[in-house]
Protein backbone atom coordinates (compact mmCIF):
# COMPACT_ATOMS: atom_id res chain seq x y z
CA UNK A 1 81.50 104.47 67.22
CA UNK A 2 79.77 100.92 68.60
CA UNK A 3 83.38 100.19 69.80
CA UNK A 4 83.68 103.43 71.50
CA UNK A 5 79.85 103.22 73.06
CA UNK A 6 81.11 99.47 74.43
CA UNK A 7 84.37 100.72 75.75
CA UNK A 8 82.09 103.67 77.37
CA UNK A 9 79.38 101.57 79.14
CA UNK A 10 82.02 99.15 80.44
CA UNK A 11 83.69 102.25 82.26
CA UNK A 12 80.87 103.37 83.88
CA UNK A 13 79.50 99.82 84.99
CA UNK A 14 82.86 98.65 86.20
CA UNK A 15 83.49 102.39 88.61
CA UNK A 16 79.32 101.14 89.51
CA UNK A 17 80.26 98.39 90.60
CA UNK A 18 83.06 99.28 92.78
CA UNK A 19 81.06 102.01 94.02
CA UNK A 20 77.90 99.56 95.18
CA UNK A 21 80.71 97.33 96.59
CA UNK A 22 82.41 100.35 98.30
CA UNK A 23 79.20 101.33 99.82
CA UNK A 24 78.00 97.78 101.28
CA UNK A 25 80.89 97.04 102.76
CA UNK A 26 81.36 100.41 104.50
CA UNK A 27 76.83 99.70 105.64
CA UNK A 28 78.63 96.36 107.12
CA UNK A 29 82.41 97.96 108.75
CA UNK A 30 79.49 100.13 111.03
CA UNK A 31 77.44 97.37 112.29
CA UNK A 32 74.25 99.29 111.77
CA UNK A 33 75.46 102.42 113.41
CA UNK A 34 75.02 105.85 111.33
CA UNK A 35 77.41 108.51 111.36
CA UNK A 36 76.38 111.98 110.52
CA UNK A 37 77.85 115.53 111.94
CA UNK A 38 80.09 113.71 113.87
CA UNK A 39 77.52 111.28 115.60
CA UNK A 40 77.12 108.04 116.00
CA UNK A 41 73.55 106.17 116.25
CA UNK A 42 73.12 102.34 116.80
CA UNK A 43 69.73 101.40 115.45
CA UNK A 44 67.82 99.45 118.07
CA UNK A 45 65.64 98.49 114.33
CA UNK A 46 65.29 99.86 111.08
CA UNK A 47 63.13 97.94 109.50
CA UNK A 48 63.92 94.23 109.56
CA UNK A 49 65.60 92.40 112.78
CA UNK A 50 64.27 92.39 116.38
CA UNK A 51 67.80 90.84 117.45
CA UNK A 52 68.47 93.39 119.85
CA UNK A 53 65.27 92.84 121.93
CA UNK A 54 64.12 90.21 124.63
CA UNK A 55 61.23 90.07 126.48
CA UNK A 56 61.26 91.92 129.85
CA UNK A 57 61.80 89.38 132.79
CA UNK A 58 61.96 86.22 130.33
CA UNK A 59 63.85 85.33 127.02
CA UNK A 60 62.50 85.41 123.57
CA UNK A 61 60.16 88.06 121.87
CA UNK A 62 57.26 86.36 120.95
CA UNK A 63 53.86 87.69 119.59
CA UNK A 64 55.80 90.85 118.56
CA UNK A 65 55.62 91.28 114.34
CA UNK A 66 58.02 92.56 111.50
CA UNK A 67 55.73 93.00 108.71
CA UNK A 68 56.86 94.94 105.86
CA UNK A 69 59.65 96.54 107.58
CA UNK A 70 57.08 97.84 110.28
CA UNK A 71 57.36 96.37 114.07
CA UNK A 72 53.91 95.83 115.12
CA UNK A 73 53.26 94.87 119.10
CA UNK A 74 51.11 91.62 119.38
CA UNK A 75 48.24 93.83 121.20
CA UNK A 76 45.25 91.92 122.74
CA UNK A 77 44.43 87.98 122.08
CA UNK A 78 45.92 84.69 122.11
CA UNK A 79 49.09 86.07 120.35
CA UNK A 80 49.61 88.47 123.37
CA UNK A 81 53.38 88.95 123.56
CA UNK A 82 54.10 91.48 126.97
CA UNK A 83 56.46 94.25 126.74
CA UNK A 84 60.37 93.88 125.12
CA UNK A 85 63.31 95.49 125.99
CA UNK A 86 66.58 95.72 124.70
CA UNK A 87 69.19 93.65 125.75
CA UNK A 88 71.63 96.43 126.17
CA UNK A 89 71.54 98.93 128.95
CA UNK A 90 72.04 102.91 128.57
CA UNK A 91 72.82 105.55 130.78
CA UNK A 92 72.77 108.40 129.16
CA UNK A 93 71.34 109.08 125.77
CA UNK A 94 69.27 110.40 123.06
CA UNK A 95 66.61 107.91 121.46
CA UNK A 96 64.63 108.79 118.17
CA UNK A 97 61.71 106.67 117.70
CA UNK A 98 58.86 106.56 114.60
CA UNK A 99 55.33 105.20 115.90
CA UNK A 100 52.08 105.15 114.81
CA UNK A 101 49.31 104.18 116.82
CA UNK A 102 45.46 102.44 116.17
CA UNK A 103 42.05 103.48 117.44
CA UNK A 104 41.82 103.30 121.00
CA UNK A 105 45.08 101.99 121.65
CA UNK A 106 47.54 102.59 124.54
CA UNK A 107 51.47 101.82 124.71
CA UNK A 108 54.56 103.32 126.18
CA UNK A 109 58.14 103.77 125.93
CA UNK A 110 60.89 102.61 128.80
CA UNK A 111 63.80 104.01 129.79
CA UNK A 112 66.14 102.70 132.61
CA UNK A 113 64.08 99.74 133.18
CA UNK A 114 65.74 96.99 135.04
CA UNK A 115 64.37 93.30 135.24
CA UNK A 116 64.50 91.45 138.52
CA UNK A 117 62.75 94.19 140.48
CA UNK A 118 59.17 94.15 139.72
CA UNK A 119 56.69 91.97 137.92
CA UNK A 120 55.50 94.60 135.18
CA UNK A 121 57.97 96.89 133.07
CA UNK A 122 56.19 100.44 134.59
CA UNK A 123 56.79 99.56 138.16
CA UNK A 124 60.66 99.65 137.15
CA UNK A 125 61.42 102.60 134.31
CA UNK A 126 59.98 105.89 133.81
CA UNK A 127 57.26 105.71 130.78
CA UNK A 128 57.14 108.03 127.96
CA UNK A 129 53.16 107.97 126.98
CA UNK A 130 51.66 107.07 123.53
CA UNK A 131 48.32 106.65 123.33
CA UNK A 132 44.99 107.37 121.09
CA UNK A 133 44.21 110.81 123.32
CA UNK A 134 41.46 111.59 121.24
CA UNK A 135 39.46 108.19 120.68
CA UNK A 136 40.44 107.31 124.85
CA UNK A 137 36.93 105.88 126.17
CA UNK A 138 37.88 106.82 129.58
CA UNK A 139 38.51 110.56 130.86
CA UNK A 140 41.80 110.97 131.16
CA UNK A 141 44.44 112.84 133.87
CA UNK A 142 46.70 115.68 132.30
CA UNK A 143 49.68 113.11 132.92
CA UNK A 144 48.22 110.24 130.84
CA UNK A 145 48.59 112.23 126.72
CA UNK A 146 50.82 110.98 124.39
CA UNK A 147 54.11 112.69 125.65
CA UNK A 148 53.63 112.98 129.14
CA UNK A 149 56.44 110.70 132.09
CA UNK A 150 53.14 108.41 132.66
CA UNK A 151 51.71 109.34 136.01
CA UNK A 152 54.27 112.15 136.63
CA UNK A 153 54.48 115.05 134.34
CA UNK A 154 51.94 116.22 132.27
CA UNK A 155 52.98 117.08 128.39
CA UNK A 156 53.00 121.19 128.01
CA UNK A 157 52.09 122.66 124.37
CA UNK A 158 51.71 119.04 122.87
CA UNK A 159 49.76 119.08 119.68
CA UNK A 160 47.62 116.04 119.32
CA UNK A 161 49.25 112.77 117.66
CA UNK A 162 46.24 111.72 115.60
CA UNK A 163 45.43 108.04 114.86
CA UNK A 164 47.44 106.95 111.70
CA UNK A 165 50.03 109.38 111.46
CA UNK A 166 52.82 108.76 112.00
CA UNK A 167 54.93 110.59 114.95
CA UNK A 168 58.68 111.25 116.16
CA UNK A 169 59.64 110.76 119.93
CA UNK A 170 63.07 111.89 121.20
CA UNK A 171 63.60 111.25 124.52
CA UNK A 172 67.13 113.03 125.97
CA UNK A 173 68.52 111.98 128.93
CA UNK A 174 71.88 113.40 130.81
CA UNK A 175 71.04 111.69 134.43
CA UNK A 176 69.73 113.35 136.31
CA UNK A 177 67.89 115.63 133.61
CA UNK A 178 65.16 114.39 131.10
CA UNK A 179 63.67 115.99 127.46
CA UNK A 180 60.30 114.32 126.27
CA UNK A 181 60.09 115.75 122.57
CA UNK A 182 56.94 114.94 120.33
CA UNK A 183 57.12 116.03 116.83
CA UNK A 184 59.73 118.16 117.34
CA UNK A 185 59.04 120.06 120.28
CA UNK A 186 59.74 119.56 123.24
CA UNK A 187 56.98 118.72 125.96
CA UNK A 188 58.34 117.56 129.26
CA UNK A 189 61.09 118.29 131.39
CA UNK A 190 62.30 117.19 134.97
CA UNK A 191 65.35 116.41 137.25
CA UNK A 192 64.83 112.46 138.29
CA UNK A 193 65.04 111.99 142.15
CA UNK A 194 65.29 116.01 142.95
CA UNK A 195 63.34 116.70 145.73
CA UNK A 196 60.33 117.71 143.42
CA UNK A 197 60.55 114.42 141.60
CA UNK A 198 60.69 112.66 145.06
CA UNK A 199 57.44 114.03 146.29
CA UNK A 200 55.33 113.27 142.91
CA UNK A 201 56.39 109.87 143.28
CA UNK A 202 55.16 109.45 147.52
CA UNK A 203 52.22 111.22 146.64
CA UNK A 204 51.03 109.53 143.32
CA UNK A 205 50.74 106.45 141.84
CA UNK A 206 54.11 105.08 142.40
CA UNK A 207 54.42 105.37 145.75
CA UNK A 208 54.61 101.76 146.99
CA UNK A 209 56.48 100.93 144.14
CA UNK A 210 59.84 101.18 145.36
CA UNK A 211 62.22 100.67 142.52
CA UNK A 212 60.29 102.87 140.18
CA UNK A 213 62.69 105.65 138.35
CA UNK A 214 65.38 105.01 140.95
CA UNK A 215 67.98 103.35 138.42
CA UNK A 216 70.71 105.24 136.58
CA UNK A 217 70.90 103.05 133.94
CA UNK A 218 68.80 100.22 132.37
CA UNK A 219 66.60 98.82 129.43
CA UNK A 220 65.21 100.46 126.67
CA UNK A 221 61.17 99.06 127.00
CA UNK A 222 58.14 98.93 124.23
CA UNK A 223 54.80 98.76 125.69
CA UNK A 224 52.21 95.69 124.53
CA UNK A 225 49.35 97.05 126.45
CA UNK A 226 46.29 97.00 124.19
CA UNK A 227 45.70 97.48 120.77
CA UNK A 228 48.00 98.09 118.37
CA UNK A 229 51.26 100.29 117.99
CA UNK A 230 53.57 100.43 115.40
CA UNK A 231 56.85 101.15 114.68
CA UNK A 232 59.50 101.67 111.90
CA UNK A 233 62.66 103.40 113.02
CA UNK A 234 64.19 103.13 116.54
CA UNK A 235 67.75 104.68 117.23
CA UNK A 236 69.98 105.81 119.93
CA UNK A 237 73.27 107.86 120.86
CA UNK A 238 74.97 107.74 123.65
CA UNK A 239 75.94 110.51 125.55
């Protein structure tokens, strides 16, 4: 019977084994991509390397923190790191992001940010808003909640995202049209540089910045503005 219980538990830990060997080297073959129903995501990070990110307009991240598989942005102080981007430019896509955000903080998402033609990452890409909308200090405009295309369009039906929770962001675009989603509804839409889109921009903060929105492709961008903002999953598709 011992014999037989040996002969058993050597089966089982042997087809283990090959299983947990199987399985890592199939996590390696996809170079951090995940397939499911047929699509294909590249993580931009799940929990451990920044590799895929440079600072906007210079070289390496700096000030930016991977502490216990949560990116944290530097925030405010000596350690002050700027906004990162990904090295990579997109198009078209669908990004999924995880954040949580502090007490009176204030960051952003970018999308088709380009270096080269502007000092500071929101004169170049469109901004997808996170911020502390209840703690704010300041009043704030209808296009400055979490959720809103900063300065632009205004979030419709958002509920709240409340300081330490934490919150999903999908952000969908097929150029010319964009989705803002925030917990999984959706919150914004708009047609980039339709005639609507146009006159927001002469008439509102952007106007005398001249490359703002105007790319069809470009950078991923996370926001070091002020205080802190976390994150823990960042992934996109391509379209």
């Amino acid at each position: 019977m011992r014999k037989f219980s040996f002969l058993l538990l050597s089966v089982v830990s042997i087809a283990l084994f090959s299983c947990s060997f199987s399985s890592e080297k199939k996590n390696k073959d996809v170079s951090a991509t995940i397939i499911k129903s047929g699509e294909t995501w590249e993580f931009l990070f799940n929990g451990s390397s920044i590799d895929k990110w440079k600072k906007y307009n210079g070289e390496e991240v700096t000030g930016w923190k991977v502490i216990n598989g949560i990116l944290n942005n530097s925030g405010i102080g000596s350690d002050h790191g700027g906004d990162i981007i990904t090295k990579k430019e997109y198009t078209n896509f669908e990004l999924y992001v995880e954040w949580k955000i502090s007490p009176e903080s204030n960051s952003g998402i970018f999308y088709h940010a380009k270096e080269g033609v502007a000092e500071k990452i929101y004169e170049s890409g469109p901004e997808y808003q996170l911020l502390d909308d209840k703690g704010w200090p300041t009043k704030l405009k209808d296009s400055q909640y979490t959720g809103s295309n900063y300065s632009m369009e205004a979030p419709v039906g958002a509920e709240v995202a409340l300081v330490g929770d934490w919150n999903t962001t999908r952000i969908v675009v097929k150029n010319p049209h964009v989705e803002h989603w925030l917990n999984g509804k959706k919150v914004v839409e708009y047609e980039l540089w339709s005639d609507k889109w146009q006159a927001q921009k002469a008439a509102g903060k952007w106007k005398d910045a001249t490359h703002y929105g105007m790319a069809k492709e470009g950078h991923i961008g996370l926001q070091d503005h002020g205080g802190l903002t976390q994150f823990r999953m960042i992934k996109i598709r391509e379209l």
